[in-house]
PDB file of N, CA and C in Angstrom:
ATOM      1  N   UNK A   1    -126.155 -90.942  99.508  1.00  0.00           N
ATOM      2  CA  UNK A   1    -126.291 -89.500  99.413  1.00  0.00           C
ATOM      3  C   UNK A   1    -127.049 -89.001 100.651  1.00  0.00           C
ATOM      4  N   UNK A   2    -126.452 -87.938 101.238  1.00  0.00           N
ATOM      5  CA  UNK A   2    -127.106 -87.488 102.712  1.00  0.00           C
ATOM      6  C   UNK A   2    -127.897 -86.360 102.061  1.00  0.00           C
ATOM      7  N   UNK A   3    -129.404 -86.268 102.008  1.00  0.00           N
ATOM      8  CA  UNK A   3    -130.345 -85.068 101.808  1.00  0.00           C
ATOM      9  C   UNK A   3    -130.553 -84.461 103.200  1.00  0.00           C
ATOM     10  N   UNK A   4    -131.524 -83.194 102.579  1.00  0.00           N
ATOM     11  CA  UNK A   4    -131.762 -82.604 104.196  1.00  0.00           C
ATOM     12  C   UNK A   4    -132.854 -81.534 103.368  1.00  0.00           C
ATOM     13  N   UNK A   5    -134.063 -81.663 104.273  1.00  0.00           N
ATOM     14  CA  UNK A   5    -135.164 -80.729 103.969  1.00  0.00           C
ATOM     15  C   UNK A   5    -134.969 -79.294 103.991  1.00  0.00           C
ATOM     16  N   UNK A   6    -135.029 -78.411 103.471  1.00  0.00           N
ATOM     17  CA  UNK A   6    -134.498 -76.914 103.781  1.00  0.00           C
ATOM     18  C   UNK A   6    -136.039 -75.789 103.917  1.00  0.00           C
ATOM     19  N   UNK A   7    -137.308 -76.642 102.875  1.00  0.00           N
ATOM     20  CA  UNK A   7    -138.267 -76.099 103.212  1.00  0.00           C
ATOM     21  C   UNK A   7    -139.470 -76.646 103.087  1.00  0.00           C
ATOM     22  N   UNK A   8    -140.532 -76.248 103.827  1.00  0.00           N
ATOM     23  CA  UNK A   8    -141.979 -77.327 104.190  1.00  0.00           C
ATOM     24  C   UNK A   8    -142.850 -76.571 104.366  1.00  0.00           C
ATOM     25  N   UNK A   9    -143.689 -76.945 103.487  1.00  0.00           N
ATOM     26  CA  UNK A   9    -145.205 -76.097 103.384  1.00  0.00           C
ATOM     27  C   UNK A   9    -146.375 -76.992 103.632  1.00  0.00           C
ATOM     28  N   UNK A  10    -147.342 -77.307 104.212  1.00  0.00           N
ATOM     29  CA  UNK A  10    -148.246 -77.832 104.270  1.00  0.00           C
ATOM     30  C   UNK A  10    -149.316 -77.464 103.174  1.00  0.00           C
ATOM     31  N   UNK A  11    -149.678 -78.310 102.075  1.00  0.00           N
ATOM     32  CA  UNK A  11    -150.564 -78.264 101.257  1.00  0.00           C
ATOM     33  C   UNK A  11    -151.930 -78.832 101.449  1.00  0.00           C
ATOM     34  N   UNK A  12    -152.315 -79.113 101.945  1.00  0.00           N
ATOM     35  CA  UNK A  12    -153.664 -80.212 102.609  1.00  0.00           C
ATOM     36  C   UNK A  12    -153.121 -81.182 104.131  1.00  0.00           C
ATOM     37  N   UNK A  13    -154.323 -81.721 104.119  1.00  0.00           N
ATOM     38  CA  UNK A  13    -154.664 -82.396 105.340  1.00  0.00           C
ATOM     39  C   UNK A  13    -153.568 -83.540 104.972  1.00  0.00           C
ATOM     40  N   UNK A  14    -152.245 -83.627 106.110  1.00  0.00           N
ATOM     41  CA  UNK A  14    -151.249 -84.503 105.762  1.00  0.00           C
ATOM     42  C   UNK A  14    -150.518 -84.502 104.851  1.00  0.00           C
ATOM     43  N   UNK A  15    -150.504 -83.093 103.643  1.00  0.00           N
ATOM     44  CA  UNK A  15    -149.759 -83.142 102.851  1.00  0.00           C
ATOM     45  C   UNK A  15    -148.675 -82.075 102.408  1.00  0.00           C
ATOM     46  N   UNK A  16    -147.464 -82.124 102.069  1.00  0.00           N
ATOM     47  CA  UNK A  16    -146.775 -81.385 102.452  1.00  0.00           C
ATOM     48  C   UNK A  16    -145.979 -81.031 101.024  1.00  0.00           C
ATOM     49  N   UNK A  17    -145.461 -80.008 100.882  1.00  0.00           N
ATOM     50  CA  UNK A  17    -144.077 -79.944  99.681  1.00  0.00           C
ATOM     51  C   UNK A  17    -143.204 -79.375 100.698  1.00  0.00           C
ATOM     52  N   UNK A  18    -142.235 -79.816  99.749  1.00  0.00           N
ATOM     53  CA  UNK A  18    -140.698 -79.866 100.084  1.00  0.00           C
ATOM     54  C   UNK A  18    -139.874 -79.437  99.301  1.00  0.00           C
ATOM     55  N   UNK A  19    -138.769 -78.944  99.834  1.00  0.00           N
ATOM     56  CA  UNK A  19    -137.678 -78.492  99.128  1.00  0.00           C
ATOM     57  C   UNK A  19    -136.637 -79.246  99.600  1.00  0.00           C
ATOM     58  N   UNK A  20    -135.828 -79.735  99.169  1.00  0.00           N
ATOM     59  CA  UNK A  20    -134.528 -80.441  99.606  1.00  0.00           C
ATOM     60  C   UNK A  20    -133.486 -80.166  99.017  1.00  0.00           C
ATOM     61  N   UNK A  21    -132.123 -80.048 100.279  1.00  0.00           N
ATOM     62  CA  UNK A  21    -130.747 -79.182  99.517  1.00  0.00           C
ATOM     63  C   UNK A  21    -130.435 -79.512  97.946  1.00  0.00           C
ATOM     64  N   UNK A  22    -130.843 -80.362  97.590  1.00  0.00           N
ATOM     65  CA  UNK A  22    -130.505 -80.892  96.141  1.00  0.00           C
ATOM     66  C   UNK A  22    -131.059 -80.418  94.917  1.00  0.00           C
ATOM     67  N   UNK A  23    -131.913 -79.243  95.349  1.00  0.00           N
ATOM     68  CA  UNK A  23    -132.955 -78.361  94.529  1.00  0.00           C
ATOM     69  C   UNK A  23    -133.909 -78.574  94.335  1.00  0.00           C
ATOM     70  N   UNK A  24    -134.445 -80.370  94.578  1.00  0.00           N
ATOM     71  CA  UNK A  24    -135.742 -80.607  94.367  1.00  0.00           C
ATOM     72  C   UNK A  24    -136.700 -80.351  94.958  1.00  0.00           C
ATOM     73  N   UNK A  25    -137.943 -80.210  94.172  1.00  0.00           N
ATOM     74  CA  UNK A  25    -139.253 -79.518  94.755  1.00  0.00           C
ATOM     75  C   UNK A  25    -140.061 -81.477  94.622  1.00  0.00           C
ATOM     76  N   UNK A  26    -140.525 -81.421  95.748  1.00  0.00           N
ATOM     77  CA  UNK A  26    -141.321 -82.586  95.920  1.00  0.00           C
ATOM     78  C   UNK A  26    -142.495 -82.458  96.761  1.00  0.00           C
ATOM     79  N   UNK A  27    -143.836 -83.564  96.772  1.00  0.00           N
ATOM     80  CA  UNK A  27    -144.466 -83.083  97.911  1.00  0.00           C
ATOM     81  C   UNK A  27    -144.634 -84.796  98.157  1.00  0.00           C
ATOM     82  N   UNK A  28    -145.455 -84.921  99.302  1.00  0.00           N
ATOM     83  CA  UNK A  28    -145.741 -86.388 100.100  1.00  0.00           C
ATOM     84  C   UNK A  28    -146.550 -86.391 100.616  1.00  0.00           C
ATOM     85  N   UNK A  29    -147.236 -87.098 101.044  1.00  0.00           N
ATOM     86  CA  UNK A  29    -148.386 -87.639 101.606  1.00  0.00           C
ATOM     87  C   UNK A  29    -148.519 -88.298 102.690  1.00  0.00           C
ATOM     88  N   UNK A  30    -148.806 -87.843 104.233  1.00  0.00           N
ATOM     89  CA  UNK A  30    -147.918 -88.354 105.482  1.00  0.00           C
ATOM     90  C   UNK A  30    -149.102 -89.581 105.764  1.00  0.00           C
ATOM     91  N   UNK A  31    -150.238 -89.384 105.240  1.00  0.00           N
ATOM     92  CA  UNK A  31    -151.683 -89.668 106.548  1.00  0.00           C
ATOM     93  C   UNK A  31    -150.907 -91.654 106.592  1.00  0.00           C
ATOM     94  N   UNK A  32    -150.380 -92.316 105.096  1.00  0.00           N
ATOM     95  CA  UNK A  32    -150.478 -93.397 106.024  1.00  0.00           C
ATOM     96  C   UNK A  32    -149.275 -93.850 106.800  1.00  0.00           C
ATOM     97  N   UNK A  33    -148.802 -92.863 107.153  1.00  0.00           N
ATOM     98  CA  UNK A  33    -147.440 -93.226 108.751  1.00  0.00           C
ATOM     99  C   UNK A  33    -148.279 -92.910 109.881  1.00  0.00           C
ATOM    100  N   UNK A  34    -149.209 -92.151 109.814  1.00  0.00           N
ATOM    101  CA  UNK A  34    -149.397 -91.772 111.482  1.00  0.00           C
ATOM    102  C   UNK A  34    -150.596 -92.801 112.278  1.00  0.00           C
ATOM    103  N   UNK A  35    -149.934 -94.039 111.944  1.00  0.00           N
ATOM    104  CA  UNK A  35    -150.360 -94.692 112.791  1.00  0.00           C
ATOM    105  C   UNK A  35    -149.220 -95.013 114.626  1.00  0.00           C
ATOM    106  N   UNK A  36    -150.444 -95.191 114.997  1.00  0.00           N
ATOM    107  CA  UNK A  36    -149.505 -95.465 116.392  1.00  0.00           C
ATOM    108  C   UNK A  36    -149.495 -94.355 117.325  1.00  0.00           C
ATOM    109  N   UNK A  37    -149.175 -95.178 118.818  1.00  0.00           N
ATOM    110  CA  UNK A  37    -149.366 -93.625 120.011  1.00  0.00           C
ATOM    111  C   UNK A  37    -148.264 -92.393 119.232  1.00  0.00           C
ATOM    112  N   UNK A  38    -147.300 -92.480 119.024  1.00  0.00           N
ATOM    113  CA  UNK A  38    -146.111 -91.348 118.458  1.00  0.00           C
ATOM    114  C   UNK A  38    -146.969 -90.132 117.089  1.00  0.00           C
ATOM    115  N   UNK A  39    -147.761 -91.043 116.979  1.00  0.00           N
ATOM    116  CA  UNK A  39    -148.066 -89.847 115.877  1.00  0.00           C
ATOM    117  C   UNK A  39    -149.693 -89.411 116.506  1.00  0.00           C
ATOM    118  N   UNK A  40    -150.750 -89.810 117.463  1.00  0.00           N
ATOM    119  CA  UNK A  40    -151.880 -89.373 117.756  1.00  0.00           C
ATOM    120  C   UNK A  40    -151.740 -88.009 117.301  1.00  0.00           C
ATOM    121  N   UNK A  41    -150.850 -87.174 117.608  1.00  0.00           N
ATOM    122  CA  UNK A  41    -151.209 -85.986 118.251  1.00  0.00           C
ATOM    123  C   UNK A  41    -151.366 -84.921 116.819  1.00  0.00           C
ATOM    124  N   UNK A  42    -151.144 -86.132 115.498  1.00  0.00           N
ATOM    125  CA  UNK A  42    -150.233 -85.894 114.112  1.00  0.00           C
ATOM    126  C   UNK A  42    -151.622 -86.228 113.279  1.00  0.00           C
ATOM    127  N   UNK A  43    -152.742 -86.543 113.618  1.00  0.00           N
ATOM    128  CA  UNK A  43    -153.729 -86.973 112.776  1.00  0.00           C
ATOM    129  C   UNK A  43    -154.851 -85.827 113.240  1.00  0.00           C
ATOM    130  N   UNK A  44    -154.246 -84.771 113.812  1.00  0.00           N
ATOM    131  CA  UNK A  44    -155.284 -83.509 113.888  1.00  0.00           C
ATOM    132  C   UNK A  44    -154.509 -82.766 113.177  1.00  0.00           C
ATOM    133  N   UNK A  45    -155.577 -82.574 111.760  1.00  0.00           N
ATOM    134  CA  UNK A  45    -155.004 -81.261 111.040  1.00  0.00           C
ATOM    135  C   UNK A  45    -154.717 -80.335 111.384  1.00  0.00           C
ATOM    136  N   UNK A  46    -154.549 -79.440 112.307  1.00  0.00           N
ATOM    137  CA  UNK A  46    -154.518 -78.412 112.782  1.00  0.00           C
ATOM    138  C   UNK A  46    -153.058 -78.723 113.487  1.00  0.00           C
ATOM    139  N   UNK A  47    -153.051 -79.817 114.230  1.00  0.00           N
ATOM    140  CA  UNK A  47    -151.648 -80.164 114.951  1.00  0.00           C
ATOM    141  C   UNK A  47    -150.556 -80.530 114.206  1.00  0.00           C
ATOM    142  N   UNK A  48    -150.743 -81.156 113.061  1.00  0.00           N
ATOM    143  CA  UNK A  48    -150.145 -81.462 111.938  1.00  0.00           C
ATOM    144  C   UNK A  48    -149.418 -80.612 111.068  1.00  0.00           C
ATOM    145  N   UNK A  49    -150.199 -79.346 110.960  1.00  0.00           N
ATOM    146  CA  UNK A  49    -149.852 -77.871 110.576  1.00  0.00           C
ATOM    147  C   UNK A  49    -148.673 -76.841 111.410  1.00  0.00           C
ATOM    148  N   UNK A  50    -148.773 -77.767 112.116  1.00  0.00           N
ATOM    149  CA  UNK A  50    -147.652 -77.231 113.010  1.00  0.00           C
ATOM    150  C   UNK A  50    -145.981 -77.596 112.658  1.00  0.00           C
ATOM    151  N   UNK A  51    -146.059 -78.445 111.894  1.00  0.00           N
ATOM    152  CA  UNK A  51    -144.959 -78.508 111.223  1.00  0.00           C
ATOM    153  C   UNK A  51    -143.691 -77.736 110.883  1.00  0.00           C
ATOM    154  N   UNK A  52    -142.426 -77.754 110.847  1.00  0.00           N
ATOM    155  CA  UNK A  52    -141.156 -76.856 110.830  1.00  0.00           C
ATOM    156  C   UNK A  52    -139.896 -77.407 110.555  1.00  0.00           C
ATOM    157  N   UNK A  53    -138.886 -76.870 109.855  1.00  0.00           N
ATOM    158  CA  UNK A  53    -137.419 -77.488 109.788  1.00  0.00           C
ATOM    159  C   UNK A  53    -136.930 -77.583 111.082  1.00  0.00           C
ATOM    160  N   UNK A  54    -136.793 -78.723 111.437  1.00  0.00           N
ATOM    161  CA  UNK A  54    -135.452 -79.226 112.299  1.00  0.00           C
ATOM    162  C   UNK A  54    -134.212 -79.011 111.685  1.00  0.00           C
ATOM    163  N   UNK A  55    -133.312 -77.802 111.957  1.00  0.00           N
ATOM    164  CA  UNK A  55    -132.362 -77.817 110.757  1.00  0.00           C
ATOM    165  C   UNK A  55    -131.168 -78.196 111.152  1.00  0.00           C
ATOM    166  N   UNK A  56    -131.231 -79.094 112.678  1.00  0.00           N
ATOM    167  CA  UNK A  56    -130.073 -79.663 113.056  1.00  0.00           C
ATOM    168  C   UNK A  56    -130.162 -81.490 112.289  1.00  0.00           C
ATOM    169  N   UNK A  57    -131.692 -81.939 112.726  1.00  0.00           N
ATOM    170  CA  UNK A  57    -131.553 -83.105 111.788  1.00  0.00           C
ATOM    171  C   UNK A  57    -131.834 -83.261 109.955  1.00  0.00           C
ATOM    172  N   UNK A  58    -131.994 -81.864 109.641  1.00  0.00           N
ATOM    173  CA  UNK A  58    -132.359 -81.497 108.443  1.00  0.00           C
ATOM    174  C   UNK A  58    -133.917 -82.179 107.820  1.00  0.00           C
ATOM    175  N   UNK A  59    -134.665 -81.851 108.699  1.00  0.00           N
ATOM    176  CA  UNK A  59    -135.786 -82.710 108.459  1.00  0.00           C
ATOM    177  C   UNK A  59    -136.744 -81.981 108.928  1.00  0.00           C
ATOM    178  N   UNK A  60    -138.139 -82.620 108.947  1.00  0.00           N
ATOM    179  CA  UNK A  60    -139.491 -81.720 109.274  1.00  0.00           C
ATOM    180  C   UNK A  60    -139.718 -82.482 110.693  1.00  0.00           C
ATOM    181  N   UNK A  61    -140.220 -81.622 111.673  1.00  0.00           N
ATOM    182  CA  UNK A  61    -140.633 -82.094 112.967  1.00  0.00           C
ATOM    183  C   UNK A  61    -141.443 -81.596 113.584  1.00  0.00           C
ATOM    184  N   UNK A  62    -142.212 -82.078 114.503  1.00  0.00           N
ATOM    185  CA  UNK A  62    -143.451 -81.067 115.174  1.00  0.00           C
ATOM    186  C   UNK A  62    -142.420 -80.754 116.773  1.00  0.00           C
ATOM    187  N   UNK A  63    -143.841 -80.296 117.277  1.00  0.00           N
ATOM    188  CA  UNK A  63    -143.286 -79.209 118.244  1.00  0.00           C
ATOM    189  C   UNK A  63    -143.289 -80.229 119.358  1.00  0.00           C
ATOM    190  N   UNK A  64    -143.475 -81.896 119.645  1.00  0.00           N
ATOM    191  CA  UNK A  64    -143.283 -82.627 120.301  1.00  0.00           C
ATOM    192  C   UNK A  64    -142.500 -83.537 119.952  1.00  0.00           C
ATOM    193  N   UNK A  65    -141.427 -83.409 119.179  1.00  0.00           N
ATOM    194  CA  UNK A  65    -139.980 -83.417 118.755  1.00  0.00           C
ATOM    195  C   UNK A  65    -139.867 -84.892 117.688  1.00  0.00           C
ATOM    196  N   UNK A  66    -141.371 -85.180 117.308  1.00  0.00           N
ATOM    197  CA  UNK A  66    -141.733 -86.522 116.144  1.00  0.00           C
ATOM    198  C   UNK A  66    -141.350 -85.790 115.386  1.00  0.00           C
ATOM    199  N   UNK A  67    -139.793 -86.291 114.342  1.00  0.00           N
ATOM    200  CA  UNK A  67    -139.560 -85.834 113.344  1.00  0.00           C
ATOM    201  C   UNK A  67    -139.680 -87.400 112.232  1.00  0.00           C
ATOM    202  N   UNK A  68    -139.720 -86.800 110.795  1.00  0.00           N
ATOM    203  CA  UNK A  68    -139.494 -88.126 110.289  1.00  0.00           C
ATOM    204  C   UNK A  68    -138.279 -87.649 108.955  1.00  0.00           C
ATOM    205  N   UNK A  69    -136.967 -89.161 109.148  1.00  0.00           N
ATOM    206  CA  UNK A  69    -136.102 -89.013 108.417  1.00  0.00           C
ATOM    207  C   UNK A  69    -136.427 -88.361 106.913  1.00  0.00           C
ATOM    208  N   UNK A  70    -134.902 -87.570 106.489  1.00  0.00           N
ATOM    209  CA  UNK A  70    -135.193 -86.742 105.265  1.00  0.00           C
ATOM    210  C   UNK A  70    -135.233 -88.142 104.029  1.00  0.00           C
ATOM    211  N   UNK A  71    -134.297 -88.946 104.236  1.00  0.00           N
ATOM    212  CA  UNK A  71    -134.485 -89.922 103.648  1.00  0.00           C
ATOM    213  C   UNK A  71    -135.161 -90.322 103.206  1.00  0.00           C
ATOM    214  N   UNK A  72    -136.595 -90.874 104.156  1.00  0.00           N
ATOM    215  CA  UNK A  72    -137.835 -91.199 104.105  1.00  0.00           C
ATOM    216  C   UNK A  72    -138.874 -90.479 103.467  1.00  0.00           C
ATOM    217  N   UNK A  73    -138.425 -89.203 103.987  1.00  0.00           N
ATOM    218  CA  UNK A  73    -139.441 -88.229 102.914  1.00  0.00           C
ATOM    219  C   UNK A  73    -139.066 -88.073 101.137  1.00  0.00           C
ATOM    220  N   UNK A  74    -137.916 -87.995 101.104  1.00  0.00           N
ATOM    221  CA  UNK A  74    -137.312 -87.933  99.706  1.00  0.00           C
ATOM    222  C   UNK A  74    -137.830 -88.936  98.924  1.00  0.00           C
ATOM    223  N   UNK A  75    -137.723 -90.321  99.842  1.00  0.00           N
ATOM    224  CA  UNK A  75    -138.219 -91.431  98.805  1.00  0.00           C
ATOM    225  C   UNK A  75    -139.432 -91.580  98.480  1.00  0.00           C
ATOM    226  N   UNK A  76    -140.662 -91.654  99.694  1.00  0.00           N
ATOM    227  CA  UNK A  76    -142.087 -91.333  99.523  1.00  0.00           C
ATOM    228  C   UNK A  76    -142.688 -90.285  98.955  1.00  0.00           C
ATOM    229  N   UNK A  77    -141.681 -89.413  98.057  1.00  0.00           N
ATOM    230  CA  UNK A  77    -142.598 -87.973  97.632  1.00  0.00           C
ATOM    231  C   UNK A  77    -142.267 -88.317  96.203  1.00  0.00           C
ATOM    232  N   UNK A  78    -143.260 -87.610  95.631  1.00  0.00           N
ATOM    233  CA  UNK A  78    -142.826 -87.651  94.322  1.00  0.00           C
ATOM    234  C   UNK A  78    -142.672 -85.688  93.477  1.00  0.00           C
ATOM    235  N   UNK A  79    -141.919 -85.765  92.839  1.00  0.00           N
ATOM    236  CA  UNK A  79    -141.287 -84.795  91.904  1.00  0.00           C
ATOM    237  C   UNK A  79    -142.370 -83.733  91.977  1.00  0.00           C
ATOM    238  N   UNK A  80    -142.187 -82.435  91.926  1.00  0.00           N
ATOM    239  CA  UNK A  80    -143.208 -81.770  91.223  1.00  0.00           C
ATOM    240  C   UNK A  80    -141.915 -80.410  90.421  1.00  0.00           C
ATOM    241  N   UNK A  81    -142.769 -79.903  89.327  1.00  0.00           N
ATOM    242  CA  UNK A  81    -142.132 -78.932  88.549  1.00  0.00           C
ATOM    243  C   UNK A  81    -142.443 -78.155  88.682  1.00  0.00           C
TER     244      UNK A  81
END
């Protein structure tokens, strides 16, 4: 099944909800991916907040073009109602 993020809110430090074409409302918890040079710039809350749909890869990405698969997010989030 191909998902794709349609909307992203930052709820806390690294944490995000989601909407995905499939109707679900989910949120996730990024802090333990951003390890490594690719994400430095991703462990300042403030830079982190910068967050947005990529709506060509259907996914969330910052403004230095680190996006992470919708896939990945779908599976690491869990449900909310």
């Amino acid at each position: 099944m191909i998902i794709h993020v349609v909307e992203v809110t930052v709820i806390g430090d690294y944490m995000l909800a989601l909407t995905f074409d499939d109707g679900s409302s989910r949120t996730v918890s990024l802090q333990h991916l951003l390890n490594g040079p690719a994400f430095e710039m991703h462990r300042d809350p403030v830079y982190f907040a910068r967050v947005s749909i990529d709506t060509v890869a259907g996914t969330v990405a910052w403004p230095n073009g680190v996006d992470i698969a919708p896939e990945t997010l779908y599976e690491l989030s869990s449900e909310t109602i």
